[in-house]
C-alpha atoms as a PDB file:
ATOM      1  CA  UNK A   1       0.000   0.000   0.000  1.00  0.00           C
ATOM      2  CA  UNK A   2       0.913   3.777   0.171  1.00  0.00           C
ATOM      3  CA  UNK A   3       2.525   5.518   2.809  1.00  0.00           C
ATOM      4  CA  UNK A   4       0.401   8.661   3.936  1.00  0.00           C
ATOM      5  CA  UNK A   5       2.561  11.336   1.939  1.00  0.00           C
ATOM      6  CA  UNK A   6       2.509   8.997  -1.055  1.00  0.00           C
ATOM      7  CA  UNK A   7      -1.342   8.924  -1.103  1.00  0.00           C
ATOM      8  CA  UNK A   8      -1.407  12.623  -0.323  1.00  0.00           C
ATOM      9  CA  UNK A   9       0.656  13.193  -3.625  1.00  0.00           C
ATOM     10  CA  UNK A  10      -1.544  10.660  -5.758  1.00  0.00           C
ATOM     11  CA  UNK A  11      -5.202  13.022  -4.383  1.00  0.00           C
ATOM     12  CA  UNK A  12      -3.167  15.965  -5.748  1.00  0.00           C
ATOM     13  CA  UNK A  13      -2.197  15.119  -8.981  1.00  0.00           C
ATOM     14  CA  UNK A  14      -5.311  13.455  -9.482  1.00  0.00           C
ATOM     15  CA  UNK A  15      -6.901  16.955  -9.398  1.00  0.00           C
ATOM     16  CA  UNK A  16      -6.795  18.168 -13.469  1.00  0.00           C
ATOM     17  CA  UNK A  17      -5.324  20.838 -14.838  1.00  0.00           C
ATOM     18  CA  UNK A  18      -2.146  22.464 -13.695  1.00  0.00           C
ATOM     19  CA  UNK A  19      -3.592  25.853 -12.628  1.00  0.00           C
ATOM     20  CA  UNK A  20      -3.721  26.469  -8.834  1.00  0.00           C
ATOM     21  CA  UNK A  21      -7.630  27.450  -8.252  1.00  0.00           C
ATOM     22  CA  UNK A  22      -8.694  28.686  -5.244  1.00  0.00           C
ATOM     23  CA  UNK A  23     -10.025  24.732  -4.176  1.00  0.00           C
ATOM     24  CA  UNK A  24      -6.771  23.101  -5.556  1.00  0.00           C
ATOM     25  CA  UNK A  25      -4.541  25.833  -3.110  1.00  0.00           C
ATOM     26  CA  UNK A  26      -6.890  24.674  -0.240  1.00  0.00           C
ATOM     27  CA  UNK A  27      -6.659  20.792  -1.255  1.00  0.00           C
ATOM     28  CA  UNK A  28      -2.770  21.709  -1.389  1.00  0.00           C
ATOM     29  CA  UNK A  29      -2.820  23.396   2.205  1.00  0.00           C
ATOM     30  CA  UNK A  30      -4.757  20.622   3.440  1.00  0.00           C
ATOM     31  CA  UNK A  31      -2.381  17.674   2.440  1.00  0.00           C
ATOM     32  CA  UNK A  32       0.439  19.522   2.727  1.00  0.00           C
ATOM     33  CA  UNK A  33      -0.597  20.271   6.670  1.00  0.00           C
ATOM     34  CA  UNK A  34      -1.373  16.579   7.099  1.00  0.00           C
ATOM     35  CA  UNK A  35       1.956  14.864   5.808  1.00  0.00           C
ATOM     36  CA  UNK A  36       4.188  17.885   7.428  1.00  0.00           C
ATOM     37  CA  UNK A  37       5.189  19.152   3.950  1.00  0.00           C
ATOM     38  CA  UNK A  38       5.286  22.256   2.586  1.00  0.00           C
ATOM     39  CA  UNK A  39       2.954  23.350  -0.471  1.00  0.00           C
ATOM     40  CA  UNK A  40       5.941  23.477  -2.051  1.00  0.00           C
ATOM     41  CA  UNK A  41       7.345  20.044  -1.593  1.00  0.00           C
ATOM     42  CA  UNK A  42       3.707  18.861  -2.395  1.00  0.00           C
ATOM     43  CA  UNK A  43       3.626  20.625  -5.993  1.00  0.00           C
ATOM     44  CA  UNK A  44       6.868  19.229  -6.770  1.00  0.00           C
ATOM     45  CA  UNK A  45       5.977  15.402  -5.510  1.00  0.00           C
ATOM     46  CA  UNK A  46       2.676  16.302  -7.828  1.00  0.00           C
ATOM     47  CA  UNK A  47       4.904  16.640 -10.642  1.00  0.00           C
ATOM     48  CA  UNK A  48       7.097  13.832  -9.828  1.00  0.00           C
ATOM     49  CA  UNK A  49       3.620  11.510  -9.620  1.00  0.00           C
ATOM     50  CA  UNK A  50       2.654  13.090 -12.760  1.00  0.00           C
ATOM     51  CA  UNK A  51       5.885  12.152 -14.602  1.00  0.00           C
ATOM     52  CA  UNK A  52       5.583   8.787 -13.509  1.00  0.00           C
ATOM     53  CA  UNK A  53       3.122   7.356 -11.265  1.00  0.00           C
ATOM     54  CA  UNK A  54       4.771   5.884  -7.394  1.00  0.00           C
ATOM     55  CA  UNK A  55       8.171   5.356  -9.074  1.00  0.00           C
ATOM     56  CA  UNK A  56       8.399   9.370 -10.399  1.00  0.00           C
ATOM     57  CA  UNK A  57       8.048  10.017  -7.072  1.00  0.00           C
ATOM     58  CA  UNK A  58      10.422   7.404  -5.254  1.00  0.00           C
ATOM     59  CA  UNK A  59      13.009   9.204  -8.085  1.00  0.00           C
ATOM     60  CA  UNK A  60      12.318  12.368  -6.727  1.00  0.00           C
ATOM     61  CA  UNK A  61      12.954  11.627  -3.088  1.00  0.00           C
ATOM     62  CA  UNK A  62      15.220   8.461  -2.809  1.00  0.00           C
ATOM     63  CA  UNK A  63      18.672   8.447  -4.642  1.00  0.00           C
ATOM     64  CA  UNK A  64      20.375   5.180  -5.089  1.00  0.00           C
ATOM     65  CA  UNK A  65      23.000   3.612  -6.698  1.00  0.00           C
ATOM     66  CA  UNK A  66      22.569   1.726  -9.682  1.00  0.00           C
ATOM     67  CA  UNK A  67      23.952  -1.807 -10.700  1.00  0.00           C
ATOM     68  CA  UNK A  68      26.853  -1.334 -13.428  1.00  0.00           C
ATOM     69  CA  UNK A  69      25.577  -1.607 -17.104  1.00  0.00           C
ATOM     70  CA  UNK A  70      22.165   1.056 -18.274  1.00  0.00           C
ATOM     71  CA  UNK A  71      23.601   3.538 -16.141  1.00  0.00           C
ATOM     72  CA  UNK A  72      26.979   3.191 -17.603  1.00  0.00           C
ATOM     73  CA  UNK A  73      25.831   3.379 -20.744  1.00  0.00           C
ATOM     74  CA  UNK A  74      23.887   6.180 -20.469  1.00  0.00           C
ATOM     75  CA  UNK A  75      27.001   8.608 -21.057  1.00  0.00           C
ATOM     76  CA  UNK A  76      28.719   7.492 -24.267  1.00  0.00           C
ATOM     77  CA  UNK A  77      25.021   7.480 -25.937  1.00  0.00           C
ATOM     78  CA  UNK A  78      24.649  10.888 -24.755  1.00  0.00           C
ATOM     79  CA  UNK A  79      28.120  12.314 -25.789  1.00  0.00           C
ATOM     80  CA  UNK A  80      26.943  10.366 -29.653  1.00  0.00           C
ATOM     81  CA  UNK A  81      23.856  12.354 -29.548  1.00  0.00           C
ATOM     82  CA  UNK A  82      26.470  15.552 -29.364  1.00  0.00           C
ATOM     83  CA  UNK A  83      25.326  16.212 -25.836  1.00  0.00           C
ATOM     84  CA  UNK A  84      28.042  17.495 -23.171  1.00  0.00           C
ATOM     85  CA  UNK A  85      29.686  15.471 -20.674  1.00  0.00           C
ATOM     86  CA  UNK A  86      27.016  14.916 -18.096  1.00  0.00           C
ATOM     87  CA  UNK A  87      28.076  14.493 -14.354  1.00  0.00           C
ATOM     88  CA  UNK A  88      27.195  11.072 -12.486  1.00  0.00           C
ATOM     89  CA  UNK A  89      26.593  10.821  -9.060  1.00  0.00           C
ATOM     90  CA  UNK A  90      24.209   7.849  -7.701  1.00  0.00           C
ATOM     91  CA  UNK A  91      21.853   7.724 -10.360  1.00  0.00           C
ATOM     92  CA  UNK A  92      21.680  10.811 -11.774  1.00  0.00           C
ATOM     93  CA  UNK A  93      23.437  12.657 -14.391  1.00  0.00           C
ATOM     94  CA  UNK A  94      23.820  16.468 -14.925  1.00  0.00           C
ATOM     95  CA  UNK A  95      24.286  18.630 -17.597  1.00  0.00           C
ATOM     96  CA  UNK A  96      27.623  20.735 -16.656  1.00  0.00           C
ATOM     97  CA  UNK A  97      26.130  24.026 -16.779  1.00  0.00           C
ATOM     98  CA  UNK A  98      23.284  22.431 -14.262  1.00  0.00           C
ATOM     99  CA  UNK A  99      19.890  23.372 -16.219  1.00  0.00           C
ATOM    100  CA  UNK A 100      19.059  19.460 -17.285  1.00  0.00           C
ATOM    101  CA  UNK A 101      19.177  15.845 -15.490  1.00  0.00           C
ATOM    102  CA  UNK A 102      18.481  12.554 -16.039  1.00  0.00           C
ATOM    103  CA  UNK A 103      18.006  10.169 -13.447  1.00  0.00           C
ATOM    104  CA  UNK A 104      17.242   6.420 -13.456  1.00  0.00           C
ATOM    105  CA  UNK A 105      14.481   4.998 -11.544  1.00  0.00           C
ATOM    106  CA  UNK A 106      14.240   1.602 -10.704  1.00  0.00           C
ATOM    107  CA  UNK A 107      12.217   0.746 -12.928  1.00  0.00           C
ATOM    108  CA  UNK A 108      15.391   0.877 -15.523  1.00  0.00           C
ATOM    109  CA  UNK A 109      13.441   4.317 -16.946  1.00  0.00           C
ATOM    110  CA  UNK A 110      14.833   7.630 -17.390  1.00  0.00           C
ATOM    111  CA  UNK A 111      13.426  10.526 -15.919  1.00  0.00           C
ATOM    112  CA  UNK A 112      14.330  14.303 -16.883  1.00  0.00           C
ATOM    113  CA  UNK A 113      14.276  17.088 -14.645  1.00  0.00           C
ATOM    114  CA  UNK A 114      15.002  20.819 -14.844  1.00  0.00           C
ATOM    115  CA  UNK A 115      16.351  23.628 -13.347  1.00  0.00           C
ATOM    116  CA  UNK A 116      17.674  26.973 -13.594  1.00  0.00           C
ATOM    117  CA  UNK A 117      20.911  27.208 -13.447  1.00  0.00           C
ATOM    118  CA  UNK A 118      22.983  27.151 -10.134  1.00  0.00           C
ATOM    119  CA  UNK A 119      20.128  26.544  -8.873  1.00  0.00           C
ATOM    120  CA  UNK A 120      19.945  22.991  -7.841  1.00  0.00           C
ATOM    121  CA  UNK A 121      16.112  23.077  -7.939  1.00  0.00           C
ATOM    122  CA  UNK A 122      14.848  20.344 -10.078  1.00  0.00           C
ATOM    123  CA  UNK A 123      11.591  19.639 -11.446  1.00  0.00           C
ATOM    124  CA  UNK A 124      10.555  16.253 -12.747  1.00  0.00           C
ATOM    125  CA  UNK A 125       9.397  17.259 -16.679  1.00  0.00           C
ATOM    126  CA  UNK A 126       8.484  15.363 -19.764  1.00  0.00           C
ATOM    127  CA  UNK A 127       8.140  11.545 -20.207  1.00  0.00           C
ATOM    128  CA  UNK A 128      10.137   8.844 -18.937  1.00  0.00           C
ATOM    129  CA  UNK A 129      11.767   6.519 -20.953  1.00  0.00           C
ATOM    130  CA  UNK A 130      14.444   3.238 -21.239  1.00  0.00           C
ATOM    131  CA  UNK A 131      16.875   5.767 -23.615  1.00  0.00           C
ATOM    132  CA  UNK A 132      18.416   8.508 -22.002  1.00  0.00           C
ATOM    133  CA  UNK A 133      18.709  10.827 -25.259  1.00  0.00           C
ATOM    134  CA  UNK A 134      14.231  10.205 -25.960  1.00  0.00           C
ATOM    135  CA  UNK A 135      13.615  10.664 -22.417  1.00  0.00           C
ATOM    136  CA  UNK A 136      15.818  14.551 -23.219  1.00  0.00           C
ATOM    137  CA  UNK A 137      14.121  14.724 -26.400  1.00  0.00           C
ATOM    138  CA  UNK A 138      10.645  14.145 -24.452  1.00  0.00           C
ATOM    139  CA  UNK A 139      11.662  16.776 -22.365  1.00  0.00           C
ATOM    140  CA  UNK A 140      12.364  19.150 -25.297  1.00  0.00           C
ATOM    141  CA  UNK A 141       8.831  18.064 -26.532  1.00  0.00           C
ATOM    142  CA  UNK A 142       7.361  19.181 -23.115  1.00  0.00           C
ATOM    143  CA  UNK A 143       8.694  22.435 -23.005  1.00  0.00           C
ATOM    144  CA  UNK A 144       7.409  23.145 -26.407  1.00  0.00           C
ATOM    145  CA  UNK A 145       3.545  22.944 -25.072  1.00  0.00           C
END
């Protein structure tokens, strides 16, 4: 089953439409009171469940480190796609100026977040997917809505 937070997140995003109406800020307040989160957290964790359901979330909040092989991989087939060096750490990767990153769930998907950046404020965006380089391009497709 869920954990409280993780149910919290699924009665959110199950509200349509990304617009925060007057009911969706109190539904926010509400959850966000119960679980000890902030509105903030909660409209991220949204996105996250968005993206991809209870494992866009658990990428969200729970780094790990990933068995050698996809992960590995994910960085030469990047670099072909004429893509800078990204940075690893655990199972992410990060664009070097720190505006895009992927990071695998484990569910062997990619998931792309973004930031401003210098920031380090990321936002789960686009569609996840088993390549690195279309779960990017999703995200390029995303920001084009």
């Amino acid at each position: 089953g869920l954990t409280l937070w993780q149910d919290a997140v699924r009665l959110a995003a199950a509200r349509p439409g990304s617009g925060l109406t007057a009911a969706t800020r109190s539904l926010y307040a509400s959850l966000a009171s119960a679980t000890g989160r902030t509105t903030a957290e909660l409209a991220r964790a949204v996105a996250a469940w968005r993206q991809g359901g209870a494992e866009g979330l658990a990428v969200l909040e729970d780094p790990w480190d990933p068995p050698a092989g996809r992960f590995d991989r994910a960085r030469p087939l990047l670099l072909a796609a004429g893509l800078p060096p990204f940075r690893p750490h655990r199972n992410r990767l990060t664009h070097p100026v720190g505006r895009l990153q992927l990071r695998l769930g484990r569910d062997h998907l990619w998931y792309a977040y973004e930031s401003e950046p210098g920031r380090d404020d990321w936002w789960p965006r686009g569609t996840p997917a088993p390549d690195p380089v279309d779960a990017l391009r999703g995200l390029e497709t995303a920001s084009e809505a």
